[in-house]
PDB file of N, CA and C in Angstrom:
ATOM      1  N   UNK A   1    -196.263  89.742  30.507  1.00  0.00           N
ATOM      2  CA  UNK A   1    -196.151  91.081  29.957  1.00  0.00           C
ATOM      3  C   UNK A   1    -194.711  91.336  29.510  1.00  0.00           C
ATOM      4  N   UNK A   2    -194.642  91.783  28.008  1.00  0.00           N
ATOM      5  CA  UNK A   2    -193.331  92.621  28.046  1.00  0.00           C
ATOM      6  C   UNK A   2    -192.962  94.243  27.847  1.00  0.00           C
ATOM      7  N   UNK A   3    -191.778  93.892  28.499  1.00  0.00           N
ATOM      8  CA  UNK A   3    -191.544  95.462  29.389  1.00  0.00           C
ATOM      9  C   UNK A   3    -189.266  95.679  28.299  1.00  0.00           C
ATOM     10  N   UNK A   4    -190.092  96.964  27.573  1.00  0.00           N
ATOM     11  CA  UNK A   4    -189.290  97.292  27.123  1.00  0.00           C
ATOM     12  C   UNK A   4    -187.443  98.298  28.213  1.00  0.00           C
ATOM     13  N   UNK A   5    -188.178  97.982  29.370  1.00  0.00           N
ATOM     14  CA  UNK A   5    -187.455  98.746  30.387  1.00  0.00           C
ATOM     15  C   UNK A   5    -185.915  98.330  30.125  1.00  0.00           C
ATOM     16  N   UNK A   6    -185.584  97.234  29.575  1.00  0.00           N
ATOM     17  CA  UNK A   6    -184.184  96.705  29.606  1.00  0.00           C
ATOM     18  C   UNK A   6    -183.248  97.529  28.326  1.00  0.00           C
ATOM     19  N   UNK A   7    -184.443  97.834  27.098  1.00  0.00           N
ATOM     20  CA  UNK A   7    -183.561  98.607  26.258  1.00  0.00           C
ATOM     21  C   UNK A   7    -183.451 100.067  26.684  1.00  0.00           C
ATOM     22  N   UNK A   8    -183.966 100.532  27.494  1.00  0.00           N
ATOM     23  CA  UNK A   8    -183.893 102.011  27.825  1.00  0.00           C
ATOM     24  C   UNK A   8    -182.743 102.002  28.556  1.00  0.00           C
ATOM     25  N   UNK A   9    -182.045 101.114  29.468  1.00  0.00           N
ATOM     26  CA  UNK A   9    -180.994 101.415  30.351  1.00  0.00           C
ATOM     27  C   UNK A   9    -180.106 100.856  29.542  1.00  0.00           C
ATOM     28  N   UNK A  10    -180.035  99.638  28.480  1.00  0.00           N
ATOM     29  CA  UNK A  10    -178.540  99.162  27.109  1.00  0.00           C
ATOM     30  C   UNK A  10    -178.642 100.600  26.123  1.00  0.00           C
ATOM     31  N   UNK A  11    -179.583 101.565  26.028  1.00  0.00           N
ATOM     32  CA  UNK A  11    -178.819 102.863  25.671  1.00  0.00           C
ATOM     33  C   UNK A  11    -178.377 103.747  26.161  1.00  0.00           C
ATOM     34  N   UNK A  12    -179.227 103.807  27.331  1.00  0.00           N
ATOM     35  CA  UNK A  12    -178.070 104.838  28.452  1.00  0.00           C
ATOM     36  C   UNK A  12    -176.418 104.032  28.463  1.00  0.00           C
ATOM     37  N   UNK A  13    -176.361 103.046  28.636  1.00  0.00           N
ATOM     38  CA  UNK A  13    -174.867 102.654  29.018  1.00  0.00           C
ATOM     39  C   UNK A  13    -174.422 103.094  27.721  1.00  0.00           C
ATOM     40  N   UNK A  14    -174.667 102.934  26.444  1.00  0.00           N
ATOM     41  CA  UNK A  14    -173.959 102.560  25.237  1.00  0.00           C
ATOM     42  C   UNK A  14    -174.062 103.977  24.373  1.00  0.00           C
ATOM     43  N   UNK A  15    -174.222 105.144  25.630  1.00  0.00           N
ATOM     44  CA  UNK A  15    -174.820 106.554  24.992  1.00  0.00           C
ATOM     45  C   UNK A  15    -175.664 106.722  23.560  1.00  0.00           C
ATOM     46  N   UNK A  16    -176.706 106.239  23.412  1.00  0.00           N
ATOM     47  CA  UNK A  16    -177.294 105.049  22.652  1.00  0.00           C
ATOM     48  C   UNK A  16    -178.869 106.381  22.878  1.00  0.00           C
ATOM     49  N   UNK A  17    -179.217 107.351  21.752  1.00  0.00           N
ATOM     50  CA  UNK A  17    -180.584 108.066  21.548  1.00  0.00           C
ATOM     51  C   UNK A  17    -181.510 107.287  20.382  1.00  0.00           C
ATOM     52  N   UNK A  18    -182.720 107.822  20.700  1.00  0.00           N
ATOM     53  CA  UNK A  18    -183.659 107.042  19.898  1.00  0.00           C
ATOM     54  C   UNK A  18    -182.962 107.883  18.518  1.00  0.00           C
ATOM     55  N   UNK A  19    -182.615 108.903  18.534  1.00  0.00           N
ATOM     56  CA  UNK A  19    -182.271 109.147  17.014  1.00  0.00           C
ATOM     57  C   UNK A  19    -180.959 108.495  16.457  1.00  0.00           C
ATOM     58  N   UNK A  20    -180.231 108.277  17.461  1.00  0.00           N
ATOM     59  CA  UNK A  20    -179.525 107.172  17.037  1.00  0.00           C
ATOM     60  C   UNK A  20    -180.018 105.761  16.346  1.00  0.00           C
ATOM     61  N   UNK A  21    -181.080 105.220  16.849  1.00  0.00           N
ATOM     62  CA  UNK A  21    -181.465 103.946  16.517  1.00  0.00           C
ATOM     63  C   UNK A  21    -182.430 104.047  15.289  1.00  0.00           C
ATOM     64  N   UNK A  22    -182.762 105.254  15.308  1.00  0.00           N
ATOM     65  CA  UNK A  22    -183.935 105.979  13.193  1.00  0.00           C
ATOM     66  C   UNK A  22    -182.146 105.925  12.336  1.00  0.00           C
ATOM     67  N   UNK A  23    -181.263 107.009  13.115  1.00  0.00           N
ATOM     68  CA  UNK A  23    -180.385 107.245  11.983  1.00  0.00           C
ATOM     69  C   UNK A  23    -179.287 105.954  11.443  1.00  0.00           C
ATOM     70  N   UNK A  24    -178.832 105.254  12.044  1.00  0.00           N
ATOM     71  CA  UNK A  24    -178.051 104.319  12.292  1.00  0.00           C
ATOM     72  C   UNK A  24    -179.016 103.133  12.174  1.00  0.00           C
ATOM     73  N   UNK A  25    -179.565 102.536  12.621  1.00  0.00           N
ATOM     74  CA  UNK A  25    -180.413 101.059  12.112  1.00  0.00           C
ATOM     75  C   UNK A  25    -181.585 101.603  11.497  1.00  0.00           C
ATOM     76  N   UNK A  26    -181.952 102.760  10.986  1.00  0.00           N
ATOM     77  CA  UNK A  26    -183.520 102.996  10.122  1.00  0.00           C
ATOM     78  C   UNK A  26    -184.807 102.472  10.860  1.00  0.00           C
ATOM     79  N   UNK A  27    -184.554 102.600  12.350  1.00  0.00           N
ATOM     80  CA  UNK A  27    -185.977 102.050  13.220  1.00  0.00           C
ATOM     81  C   UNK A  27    -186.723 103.422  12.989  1.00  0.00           C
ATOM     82  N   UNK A  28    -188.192 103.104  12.713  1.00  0.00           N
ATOM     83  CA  UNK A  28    -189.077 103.964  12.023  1.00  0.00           C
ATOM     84  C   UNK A  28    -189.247 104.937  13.723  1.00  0.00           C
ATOM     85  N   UNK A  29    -190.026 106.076  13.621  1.00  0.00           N
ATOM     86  CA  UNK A  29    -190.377 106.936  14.592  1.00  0.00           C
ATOM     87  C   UNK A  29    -191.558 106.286  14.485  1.00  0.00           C
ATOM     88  N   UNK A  30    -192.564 105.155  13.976  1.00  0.00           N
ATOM     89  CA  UNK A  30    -193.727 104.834  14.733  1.00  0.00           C
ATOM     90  C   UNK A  30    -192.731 103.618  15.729  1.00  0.00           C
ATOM     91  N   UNK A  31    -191.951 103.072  15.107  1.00  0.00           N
ATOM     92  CA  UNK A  31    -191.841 101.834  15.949  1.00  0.00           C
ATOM     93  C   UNK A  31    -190.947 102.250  17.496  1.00  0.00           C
ATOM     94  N   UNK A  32    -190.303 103.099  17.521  1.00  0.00           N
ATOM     95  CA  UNK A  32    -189.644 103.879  18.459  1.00  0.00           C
ATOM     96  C   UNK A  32    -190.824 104.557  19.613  1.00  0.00           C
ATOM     97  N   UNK A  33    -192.281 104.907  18.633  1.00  0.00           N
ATOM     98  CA  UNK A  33    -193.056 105.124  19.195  1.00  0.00           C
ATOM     99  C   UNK A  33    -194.041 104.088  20.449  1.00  0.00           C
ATOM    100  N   UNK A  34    -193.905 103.067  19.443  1.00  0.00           N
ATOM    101  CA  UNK A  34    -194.302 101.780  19.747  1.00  0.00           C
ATOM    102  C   UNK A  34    -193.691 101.827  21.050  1.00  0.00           C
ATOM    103  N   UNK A  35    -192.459 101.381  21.481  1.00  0.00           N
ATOM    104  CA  UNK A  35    -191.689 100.948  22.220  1.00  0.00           C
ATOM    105  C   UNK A  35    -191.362 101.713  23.694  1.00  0.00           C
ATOM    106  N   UNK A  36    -191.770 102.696  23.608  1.00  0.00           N
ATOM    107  CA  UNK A  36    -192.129 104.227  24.306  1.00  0.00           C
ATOM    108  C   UNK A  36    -193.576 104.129  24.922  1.00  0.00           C
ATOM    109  N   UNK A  37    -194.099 103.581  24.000  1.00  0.00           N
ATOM    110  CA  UNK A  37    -195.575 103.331  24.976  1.00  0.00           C
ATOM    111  C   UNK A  37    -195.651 101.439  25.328  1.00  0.00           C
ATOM    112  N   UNK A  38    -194.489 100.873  25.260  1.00  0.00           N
ATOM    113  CA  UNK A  38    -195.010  99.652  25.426  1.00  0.00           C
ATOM    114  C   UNK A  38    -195.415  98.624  24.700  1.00  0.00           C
ATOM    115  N   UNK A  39    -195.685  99.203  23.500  1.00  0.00           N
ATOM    116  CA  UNK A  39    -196.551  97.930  22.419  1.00  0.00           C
ATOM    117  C   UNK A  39    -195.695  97.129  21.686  1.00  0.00           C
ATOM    118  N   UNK A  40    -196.254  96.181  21.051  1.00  0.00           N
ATOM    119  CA  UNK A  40    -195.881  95.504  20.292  1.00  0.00           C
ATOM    120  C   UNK A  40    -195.068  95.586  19.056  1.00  0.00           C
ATOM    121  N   UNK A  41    -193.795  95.209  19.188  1.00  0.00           N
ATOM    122  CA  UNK A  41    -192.916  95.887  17.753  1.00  0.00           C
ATOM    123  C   UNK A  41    -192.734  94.224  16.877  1.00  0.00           C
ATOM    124  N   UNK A  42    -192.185  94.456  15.338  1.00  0.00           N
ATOM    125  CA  UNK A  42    -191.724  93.253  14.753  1.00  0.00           C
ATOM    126  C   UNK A  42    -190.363  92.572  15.584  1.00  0.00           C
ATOM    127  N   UNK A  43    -190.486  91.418  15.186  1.00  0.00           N
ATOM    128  CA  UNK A  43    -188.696  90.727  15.595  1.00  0.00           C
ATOM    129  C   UNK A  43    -188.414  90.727  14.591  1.00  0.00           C
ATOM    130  N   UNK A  44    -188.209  92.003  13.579  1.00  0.00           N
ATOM    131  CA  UNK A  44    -186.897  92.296  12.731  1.00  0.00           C
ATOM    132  C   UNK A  44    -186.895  93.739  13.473  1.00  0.00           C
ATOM    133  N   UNK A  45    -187.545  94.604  14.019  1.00  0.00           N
ATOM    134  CA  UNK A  45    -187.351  95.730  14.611  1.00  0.00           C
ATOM    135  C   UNK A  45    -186.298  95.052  15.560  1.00  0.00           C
ATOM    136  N   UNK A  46    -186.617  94.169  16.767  1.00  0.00           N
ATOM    137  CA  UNK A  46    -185.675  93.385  17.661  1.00  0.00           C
ATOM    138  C   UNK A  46    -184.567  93.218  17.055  1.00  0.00           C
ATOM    139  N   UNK A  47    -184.476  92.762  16.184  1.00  0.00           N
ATOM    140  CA  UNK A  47    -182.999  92.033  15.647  1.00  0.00           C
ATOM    141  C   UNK A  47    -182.887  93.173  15.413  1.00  0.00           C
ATOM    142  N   UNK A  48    -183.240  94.201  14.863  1.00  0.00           N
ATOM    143  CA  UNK A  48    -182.458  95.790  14.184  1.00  0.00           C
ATOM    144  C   UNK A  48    -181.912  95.791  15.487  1.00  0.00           C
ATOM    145  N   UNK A  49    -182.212  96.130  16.520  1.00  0.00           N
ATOM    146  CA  UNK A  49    -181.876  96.869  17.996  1.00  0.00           C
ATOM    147  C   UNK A  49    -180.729  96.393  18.491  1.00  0.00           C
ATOM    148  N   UNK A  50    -180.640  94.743  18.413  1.00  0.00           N
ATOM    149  CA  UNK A  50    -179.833  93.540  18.828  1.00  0.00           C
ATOM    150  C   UNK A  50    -178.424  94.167  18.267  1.00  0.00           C
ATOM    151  N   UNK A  51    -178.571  94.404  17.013  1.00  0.00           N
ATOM    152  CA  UNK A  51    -177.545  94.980  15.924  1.00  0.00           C
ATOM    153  C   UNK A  51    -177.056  96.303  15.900  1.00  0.00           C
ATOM    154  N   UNK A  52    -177.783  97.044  15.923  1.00  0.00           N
ATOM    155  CA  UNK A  52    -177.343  98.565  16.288  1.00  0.00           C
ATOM    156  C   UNK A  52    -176.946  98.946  17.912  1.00  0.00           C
ATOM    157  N   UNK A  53    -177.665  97.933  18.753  1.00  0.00           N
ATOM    158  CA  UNK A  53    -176.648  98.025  20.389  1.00  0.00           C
ATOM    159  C   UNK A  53    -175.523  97.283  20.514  1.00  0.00           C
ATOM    160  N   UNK A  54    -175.381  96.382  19.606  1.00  0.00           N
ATOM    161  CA  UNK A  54    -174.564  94.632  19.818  1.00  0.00           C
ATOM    162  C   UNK A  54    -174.846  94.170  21.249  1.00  0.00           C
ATOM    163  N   UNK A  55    -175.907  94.051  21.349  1.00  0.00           N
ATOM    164  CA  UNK A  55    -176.276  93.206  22.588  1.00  0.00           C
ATOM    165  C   UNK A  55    -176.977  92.204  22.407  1.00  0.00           C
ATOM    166  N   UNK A  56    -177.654  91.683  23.192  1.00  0.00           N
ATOM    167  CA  UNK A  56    -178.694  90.240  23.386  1.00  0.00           C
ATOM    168  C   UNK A  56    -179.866  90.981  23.407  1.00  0.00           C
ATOM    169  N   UNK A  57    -180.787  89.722  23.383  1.00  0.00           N
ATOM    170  CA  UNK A  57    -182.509  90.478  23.372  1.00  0.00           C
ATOM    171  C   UNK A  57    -183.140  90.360  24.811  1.00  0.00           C
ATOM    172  N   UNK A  58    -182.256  89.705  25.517  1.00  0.00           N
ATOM    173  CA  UNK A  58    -182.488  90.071  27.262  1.00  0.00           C
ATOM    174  C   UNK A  58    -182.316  91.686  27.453  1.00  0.00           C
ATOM    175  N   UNK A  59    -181.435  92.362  26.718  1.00  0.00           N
ATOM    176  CA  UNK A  59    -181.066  93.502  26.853  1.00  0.00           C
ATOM    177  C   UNK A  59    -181.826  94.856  26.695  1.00  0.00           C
ATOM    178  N   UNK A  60    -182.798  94.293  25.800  1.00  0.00           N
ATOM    179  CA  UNK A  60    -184.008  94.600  24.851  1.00  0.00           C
ATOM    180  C   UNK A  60    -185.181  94.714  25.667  1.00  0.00           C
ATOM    181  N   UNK A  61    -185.501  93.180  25.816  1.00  0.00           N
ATOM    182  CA  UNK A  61    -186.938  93.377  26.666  1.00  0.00           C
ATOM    183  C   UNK A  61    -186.580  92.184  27.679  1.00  0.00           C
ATOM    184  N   UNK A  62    -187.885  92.114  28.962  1.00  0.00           N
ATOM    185  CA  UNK A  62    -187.916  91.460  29.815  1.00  0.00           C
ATOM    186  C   UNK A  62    -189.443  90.453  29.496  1.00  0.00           C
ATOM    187  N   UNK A  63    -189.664  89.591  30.240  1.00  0.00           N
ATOM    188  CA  UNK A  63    -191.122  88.832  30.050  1.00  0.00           C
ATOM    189  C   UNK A  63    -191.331  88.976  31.629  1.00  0.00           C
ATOM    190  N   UNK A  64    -192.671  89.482  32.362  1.00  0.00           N
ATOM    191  CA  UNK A  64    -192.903  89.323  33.150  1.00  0.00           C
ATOM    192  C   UNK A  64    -194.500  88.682  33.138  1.00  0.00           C
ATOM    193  N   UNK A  65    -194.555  87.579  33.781  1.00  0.00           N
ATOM    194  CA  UNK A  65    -195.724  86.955  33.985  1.00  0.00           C
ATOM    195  C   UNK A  65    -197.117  87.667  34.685  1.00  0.00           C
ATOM    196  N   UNK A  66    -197.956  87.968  33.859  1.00  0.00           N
ATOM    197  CA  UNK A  66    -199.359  88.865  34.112  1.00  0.00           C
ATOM    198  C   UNK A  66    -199.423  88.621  35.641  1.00  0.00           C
ATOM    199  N   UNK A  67    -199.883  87.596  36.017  1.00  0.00           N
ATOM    200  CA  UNK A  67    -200.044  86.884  37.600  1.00  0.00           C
ATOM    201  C   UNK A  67    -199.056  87.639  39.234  1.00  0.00           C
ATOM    202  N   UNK A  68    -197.920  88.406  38.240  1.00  0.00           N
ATOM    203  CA  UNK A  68    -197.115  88.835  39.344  1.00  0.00           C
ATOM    204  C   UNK A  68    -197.532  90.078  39.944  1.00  0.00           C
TER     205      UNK A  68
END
């Protein structure tokens, strides 16, 4: 499973709002939406995020194995 939990706390540190990430990298309000409930976004949305936080994509999301 992935768990967007890692980009919610690289914008708290980086005082970092979702309207920051529409106004500043043009991430759409569905895909912001997306990400808010969990689902599935593009890896150019990722790389937008990567770029507008300057972080890594560990930072982004986590992979946790269904089984756990």
């Amino acid at each position: 499973m992935i768990s967007y939990a890692p980009l919610w706390e690289t914008m708290r540190k980086r005082g970092a709002t979702t309207y920051t990430l529409q106004v500043k990298g043009g991430i759409s309000s569905s895909s912001i939406r997306r990400l808010k409930d969990g689902d599935s976004v593009s890896t150019n949305t990722l790389d937008a995020l990567c770029q507008i936080l300057n972080c890594d994509i560990t930072d982004i999301i986590q992979y946790t194995p269904d089984n756990e």
